[in-house]
Protein backbone atom coordinates (compact mmCIF):
# COMPACT_ATOMS: atom_id res chain seq x y z
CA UNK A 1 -84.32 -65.68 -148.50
CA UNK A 2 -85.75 -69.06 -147.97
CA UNK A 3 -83.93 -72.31 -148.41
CA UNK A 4 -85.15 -73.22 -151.70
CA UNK A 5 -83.91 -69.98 -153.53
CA UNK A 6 -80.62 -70.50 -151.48
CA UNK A 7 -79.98 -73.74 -153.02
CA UNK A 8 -81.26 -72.14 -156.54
CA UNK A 9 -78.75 -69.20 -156.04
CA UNK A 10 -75.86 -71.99 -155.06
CA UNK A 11 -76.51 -74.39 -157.75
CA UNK A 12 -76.20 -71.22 -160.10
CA UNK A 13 -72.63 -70.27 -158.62
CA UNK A 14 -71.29 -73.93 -159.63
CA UNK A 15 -69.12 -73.16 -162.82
CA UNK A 16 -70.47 -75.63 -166.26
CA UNK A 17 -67.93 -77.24 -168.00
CA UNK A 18 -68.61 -74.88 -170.78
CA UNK A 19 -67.73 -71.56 -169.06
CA UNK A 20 -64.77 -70.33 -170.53
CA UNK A 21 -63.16 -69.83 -166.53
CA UNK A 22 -59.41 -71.00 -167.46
CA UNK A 23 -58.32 -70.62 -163.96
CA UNK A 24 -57.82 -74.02 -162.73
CA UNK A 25 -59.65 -74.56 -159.43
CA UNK A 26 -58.36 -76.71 -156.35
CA UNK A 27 -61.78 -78.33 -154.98
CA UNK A 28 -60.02 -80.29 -152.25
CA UNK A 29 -57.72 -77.84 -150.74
CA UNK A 30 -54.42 -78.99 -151.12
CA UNK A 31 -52.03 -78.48 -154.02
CA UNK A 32 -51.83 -80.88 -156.33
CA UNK A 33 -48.05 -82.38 -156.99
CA UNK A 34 -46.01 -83.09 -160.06
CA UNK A 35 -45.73 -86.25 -161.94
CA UNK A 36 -43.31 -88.38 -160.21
CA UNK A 37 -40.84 -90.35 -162.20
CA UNK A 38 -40.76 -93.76 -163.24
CA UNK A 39 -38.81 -95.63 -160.49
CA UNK A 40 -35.33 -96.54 -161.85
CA UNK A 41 -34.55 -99.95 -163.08
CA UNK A 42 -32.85 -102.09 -160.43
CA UNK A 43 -29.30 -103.17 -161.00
CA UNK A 44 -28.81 -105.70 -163.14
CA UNK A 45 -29.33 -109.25 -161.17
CA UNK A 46 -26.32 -111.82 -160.78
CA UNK A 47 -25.93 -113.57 -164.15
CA UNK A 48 -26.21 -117.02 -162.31
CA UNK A 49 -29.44 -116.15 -160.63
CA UNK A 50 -30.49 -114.87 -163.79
CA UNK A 51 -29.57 -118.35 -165.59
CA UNK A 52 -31.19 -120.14 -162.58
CA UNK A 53 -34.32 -118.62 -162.85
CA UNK A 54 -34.69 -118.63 -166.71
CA UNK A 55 -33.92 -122.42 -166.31
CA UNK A 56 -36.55 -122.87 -163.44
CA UNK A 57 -39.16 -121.09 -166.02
CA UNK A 58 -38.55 -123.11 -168.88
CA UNK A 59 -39.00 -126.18 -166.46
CA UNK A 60 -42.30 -125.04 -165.56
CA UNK A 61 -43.51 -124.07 -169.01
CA UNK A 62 -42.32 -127.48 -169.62
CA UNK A 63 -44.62 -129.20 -166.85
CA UNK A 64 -47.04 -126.95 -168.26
CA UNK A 65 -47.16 -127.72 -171.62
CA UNK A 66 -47.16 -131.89 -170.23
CA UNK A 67 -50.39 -131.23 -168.05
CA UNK A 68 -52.11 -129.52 -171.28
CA UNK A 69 -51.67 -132.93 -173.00
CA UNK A 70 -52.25 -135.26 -170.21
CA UNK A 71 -55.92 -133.51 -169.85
CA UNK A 72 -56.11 -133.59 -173.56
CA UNK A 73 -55.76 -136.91 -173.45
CA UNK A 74 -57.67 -137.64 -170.35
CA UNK A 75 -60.70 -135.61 -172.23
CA UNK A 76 -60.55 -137.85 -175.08
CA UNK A 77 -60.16 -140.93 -173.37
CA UNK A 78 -63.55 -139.68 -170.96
CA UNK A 79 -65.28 -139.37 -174.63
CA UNK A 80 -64.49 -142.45 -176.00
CA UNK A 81 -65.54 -144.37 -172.54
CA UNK A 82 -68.69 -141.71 -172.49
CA UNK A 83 -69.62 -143.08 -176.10
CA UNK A 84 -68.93 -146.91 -175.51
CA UNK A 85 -70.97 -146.60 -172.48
CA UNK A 86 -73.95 -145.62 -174.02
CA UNK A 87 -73.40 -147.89 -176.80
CA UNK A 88 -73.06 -150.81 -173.59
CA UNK A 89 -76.51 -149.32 -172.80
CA UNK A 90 -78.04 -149.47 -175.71
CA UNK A 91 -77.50 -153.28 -176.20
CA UNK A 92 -78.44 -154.03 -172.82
CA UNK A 93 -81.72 -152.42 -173.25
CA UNK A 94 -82.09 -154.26 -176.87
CA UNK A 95 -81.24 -157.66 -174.98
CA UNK A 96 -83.55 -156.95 -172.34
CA UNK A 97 -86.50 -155.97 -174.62
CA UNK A 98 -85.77 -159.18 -176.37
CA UNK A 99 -85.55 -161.64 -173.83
CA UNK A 100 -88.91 -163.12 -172.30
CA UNK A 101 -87.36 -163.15 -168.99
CA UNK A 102 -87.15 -158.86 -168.77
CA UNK A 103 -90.73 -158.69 -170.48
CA UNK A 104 -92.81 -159.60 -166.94
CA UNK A 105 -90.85 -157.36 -164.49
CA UNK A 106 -92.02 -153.57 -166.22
CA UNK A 107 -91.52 -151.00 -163.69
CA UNK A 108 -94.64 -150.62 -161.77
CA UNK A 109 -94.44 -147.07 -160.72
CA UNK A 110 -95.41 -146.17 -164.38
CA UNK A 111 -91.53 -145.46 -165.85
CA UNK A 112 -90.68 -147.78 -168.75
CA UNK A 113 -87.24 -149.03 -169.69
CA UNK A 114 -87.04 -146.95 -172.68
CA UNK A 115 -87.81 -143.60 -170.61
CA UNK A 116 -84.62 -144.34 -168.47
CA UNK A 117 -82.56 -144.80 -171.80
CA UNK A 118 -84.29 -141.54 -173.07
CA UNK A 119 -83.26 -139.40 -170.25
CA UNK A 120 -79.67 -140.23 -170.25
CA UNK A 121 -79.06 -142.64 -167.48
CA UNK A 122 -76.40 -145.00 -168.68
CA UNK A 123 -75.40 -147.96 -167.20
């Protein structure tokens, strides 16, 4: 028999999910074991390390709960300094533009003021 029909003949022996073979099969050779039990619950802790430790948690959900705000704040404060920035900006372009002094002194590598407002760099 050559190899080919060998692996034919094999590949036929492997039982489908479908065949209606009930007897359970152990592919890996070793017996498989029962369901273990949960692990017991550990005796009850010492009612002042208990308090301690609810105290420390409280404490840190505490410090928690202050950092949230601080970088609440911190985010709104960034905003408002993001947004009076730009307005800065803004009117030192317009005063620029305006004044006869800024008119002479255009960039000469071909960028013009209002391109540097456009793309977001603030000053």
């Amino acid at each position: 028999m050559s190899d080919i029909t060998k692996s034919v003949t094999s590949i036929e022996d492997i039982p489908l999910a479908d065949d209606e073979d009930d007897t359970p099969t152990i592919v890996s050779g070793r017996t498989p074991r029962p369901a273990q039990p949960l692990p017991r619950e550990e005796p009850p802790e010492d009612p002042e390390e208990k308090a301690r430790l609810i105290a420390q948690v409280l404490e840190l959900q505490n410090t928690l709960d202050d950092l949230s705000q601080r970088v609440d704040s911190v985010k709104e404060e960034s905003m408002k300094l993001r947004s009076e920035n730009h307005v800065l900006g803004q009117y030192i372009h317009n005063l620029m533009a305006s004044s006869s002094v800024f008119q002479s002194s255009q960039p000469k590598n071909g960028i013009k003021q209002d391109d540097i407002y456009d793309q977001g760099f603030e000053f």
